[in-house]
Protein backbone atom coordinates (compact mmCIF):
# COMPACT_ATOMS: atom_id res chain seq x y z
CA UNK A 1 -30.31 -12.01 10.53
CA UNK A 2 -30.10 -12.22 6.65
CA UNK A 3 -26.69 -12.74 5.04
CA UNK A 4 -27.31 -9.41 3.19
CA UNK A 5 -26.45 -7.90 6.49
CA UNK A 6 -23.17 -8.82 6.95
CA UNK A 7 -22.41 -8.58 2.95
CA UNK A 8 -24.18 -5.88 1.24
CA UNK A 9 -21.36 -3.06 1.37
CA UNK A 10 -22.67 0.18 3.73
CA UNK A 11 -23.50 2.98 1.10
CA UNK A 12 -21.60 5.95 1.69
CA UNK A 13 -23.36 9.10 3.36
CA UNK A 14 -22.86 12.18 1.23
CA UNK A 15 -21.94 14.66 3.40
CA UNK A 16 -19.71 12.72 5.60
CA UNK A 17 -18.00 11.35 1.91
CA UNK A 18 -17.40 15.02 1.47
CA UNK A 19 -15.70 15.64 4.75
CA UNK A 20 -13.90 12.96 4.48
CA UNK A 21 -12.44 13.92 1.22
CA UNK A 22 -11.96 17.87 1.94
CA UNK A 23 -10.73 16.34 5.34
CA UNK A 24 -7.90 14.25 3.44
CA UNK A 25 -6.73 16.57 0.56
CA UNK A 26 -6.25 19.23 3.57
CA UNK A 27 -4.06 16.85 5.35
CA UNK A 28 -1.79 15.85 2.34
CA UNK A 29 -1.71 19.45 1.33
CA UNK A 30 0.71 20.28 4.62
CA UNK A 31 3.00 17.09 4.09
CA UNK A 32 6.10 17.09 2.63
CA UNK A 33 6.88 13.10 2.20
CA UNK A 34 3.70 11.41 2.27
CA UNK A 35 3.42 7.33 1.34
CA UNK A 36 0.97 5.08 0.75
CA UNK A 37 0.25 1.42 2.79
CA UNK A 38 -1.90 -0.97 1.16
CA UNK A 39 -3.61 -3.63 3.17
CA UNK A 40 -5.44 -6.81 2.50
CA UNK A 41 -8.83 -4.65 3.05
CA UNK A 42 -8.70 -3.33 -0.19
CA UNK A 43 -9.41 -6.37 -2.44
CA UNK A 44 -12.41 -6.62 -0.16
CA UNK A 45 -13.71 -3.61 -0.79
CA UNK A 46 -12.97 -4.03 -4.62
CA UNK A 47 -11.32 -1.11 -4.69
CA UNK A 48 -8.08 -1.94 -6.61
CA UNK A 49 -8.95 0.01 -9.61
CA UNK A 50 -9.77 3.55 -7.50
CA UNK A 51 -6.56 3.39 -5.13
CA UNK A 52 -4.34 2.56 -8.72
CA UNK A 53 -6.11 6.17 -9.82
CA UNK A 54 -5.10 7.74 -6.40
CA UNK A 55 -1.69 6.54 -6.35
CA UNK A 56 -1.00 7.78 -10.01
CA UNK A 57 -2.71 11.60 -9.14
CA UNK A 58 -0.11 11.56 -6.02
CA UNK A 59 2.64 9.91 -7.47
CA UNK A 60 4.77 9.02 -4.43
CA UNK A 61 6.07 5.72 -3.51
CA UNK A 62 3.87 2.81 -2.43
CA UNK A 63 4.13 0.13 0.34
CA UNK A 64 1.81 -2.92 0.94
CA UNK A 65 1.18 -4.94 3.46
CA UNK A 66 2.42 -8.78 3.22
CA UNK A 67 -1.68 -10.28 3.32
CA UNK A 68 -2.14 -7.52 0.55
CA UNK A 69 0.32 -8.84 -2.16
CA UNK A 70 -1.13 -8.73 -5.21
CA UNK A 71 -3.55 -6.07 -4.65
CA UNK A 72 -1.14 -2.78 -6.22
CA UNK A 73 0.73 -4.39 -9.47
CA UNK A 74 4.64 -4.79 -8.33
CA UNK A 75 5.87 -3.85 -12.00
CA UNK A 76 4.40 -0.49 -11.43
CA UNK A 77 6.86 2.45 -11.55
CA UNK A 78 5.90 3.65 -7.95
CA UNK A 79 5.78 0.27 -6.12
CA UNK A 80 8.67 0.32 -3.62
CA UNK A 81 8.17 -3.28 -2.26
CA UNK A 82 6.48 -4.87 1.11
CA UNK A 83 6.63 -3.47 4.57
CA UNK A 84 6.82 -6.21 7.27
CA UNK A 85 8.64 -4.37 9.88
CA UNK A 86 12.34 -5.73 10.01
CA UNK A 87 12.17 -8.47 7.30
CA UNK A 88 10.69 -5.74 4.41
CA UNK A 89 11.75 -6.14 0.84
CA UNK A 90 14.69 -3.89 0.34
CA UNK A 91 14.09 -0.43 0.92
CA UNK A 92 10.67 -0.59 1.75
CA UNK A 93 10.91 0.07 5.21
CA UNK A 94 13.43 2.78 5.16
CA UNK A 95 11.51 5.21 2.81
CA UNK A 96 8.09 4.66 5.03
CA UNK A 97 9.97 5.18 8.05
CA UNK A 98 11.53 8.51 6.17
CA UNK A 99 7.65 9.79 5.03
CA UNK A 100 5.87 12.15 7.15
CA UNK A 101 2.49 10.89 6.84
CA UNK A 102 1.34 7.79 5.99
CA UNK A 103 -1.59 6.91 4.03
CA UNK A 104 -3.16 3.72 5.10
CA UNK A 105 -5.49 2.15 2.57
CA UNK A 106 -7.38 -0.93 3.69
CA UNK A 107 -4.92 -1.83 6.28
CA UNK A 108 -4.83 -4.83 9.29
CA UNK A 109 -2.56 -3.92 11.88
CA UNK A 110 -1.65 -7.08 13.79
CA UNK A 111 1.24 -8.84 15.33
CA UNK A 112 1.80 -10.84 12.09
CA UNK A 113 1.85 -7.64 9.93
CA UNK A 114 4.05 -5.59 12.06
CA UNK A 115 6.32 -8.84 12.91
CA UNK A 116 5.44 -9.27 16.71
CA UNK A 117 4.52 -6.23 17.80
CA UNK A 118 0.90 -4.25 17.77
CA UNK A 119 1.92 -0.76 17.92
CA UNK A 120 1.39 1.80 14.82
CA UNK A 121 4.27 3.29 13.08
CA UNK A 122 5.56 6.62 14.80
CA UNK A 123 4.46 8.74 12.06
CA UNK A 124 1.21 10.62 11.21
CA UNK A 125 -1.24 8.55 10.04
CA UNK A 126 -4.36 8.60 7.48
CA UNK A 127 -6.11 5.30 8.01
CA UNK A 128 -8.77 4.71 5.33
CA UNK A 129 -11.26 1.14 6.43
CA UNK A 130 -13.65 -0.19 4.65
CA UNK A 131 -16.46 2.20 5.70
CA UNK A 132 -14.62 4.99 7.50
CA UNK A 133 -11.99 7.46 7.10
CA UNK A 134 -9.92 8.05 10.65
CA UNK A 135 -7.41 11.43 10.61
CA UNK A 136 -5.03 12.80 13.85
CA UNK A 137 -8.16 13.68 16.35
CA UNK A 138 -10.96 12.80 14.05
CA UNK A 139 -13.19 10.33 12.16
CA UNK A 140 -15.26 10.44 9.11
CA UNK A 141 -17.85 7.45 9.66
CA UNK A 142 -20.47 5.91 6.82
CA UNK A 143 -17.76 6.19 4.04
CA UNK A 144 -17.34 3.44 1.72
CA UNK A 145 -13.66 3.14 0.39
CA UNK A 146 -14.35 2.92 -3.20
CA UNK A 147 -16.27 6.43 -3.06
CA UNK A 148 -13.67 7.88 -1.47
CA UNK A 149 -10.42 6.94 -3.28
CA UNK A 150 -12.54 8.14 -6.22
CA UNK A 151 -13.36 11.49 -4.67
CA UNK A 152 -9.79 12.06 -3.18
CA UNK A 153 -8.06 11.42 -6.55
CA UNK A 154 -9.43 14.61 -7.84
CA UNK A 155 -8.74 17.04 -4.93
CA UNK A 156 -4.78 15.99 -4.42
CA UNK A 157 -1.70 17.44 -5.73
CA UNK A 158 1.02 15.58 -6.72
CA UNK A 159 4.32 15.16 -4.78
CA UNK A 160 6.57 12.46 -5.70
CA UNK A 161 9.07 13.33 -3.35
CA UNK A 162 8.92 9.35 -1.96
CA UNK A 163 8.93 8.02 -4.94
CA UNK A 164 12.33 10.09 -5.50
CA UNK A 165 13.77 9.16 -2.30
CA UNK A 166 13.29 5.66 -2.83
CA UNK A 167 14.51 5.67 -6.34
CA UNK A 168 17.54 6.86 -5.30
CA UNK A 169 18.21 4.08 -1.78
CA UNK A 170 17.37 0.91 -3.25
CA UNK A 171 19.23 -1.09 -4.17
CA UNK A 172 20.23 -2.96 -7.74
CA UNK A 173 18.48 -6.19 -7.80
CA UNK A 174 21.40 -8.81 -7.09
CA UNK A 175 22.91 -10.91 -10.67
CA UNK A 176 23.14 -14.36 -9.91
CA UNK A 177 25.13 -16.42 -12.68
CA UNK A 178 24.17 -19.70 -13.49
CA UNK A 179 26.33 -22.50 -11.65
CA UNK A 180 27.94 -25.34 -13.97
CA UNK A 181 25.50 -27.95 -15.04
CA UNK A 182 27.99 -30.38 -13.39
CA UNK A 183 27.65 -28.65 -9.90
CA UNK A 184 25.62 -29.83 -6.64
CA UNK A 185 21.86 -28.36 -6.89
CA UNK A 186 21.62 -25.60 -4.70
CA UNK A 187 19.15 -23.30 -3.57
CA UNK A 188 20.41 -20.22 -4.95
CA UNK A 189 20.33 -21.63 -8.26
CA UNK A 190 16.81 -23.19 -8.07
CA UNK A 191 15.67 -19.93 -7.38
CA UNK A 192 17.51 -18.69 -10.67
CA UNK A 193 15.83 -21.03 -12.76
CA UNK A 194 12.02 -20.72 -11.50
CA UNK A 195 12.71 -16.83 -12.15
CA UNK A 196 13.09 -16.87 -16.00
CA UNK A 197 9.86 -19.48 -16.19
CA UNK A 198 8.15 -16.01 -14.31
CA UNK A 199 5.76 -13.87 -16.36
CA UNK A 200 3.83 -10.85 -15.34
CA UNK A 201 0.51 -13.25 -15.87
CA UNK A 202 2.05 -16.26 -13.38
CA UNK A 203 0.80 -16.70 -10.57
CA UNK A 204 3.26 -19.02 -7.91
């Protein structure tokens, strides 16, 4: 068939967009510690701008996924690092294992993302795909994810309790001193160095 098929984004059906959304604000309304996963989906769906709204209406802590680096900006005030199972950034998997719901936003599950193993996390979960919205027991089908990070931003109330916790477990980002110009070359202080060439607009 045409390429427009497999392309052309699935507009979202109205009154399944507005299930979805009363759905979702319902469901965050009777959680105490709820946190957000981004996946790799998002950029897909171009919907960086609308979950950056939704995060900032919320205002708890946010997780991504390591194939969705770069898609929530890391010098933001609620990013709390990358979740990858065992090897997470600091933190990072401690305060989504602490949440009691989990908002997943454009998310892959796999055996790479969850470092060898398929199951889901053992907490409540709100998975949002590209073109449906998937709760405890239901699913909201014909729901593109752009519309409804839009719609859900302004139907939430905010709870940073996350974004507290986490604040208060991680840890301070090590000081590394610089070795003697006359020492060996190490690794440690390569990794010094490339760090002060690094802006926010670098790309490595």
């Amino acid at each position: 068939g045409p390429i427009s098929a497999v392309v052309d984004p699935i507009q979202s059906d109205n009154a399944s967009l507005l299930a979805a959304i009363d759905c979702s604000a319902e469901y965050l309304a009777g959680k105490e510690k709820p946190i957000i996963l981004v996946g790799p989906k998002v950029r897909r769906a171009a919907a960086e701008t609308e979950l950056l709204r939704l995060v900032e209406a919320i205002g708890c802590a946010v997780v991504v996924q390591p194939a969705a680096k770069g898609s929530f900006p890391e010098d933001h005030c609620q990013y709390a690092g990358i979740f990858w199972g065992q090897v997470s950034t600091l933190a990072a998997d401690s305060i989504l294992n602490w949440a009691d719901a989990i908002v997943c936003v454009g998310v892959a599950f796999t055996d790479y993302s969850t470092v060898g193993w398929t199951a889901l996390p053992n907490i409540s979960l709100m998975i949002a795909g590209l073109d449906h919205i998937i709760f405890p027991g239901a699913m909201c089908g014909r729901v593109h994810l752009r519309d409804f990070l839009s719609g859900l931003e302004k139907t939430v109330h905010r709870n940073e309790t996350t974004l507290t916790e986490y604040n208060r477990i991680r840890p301070d980002p090590p000081l590394v001193e610089a070795a003697s110009p006359m020492a060996p070359l190490t690794r440690k202080e390569m990794s010094r160095q490339v760090q002060l060439l690094l802006t926010p607009e670098t790309t490595l």
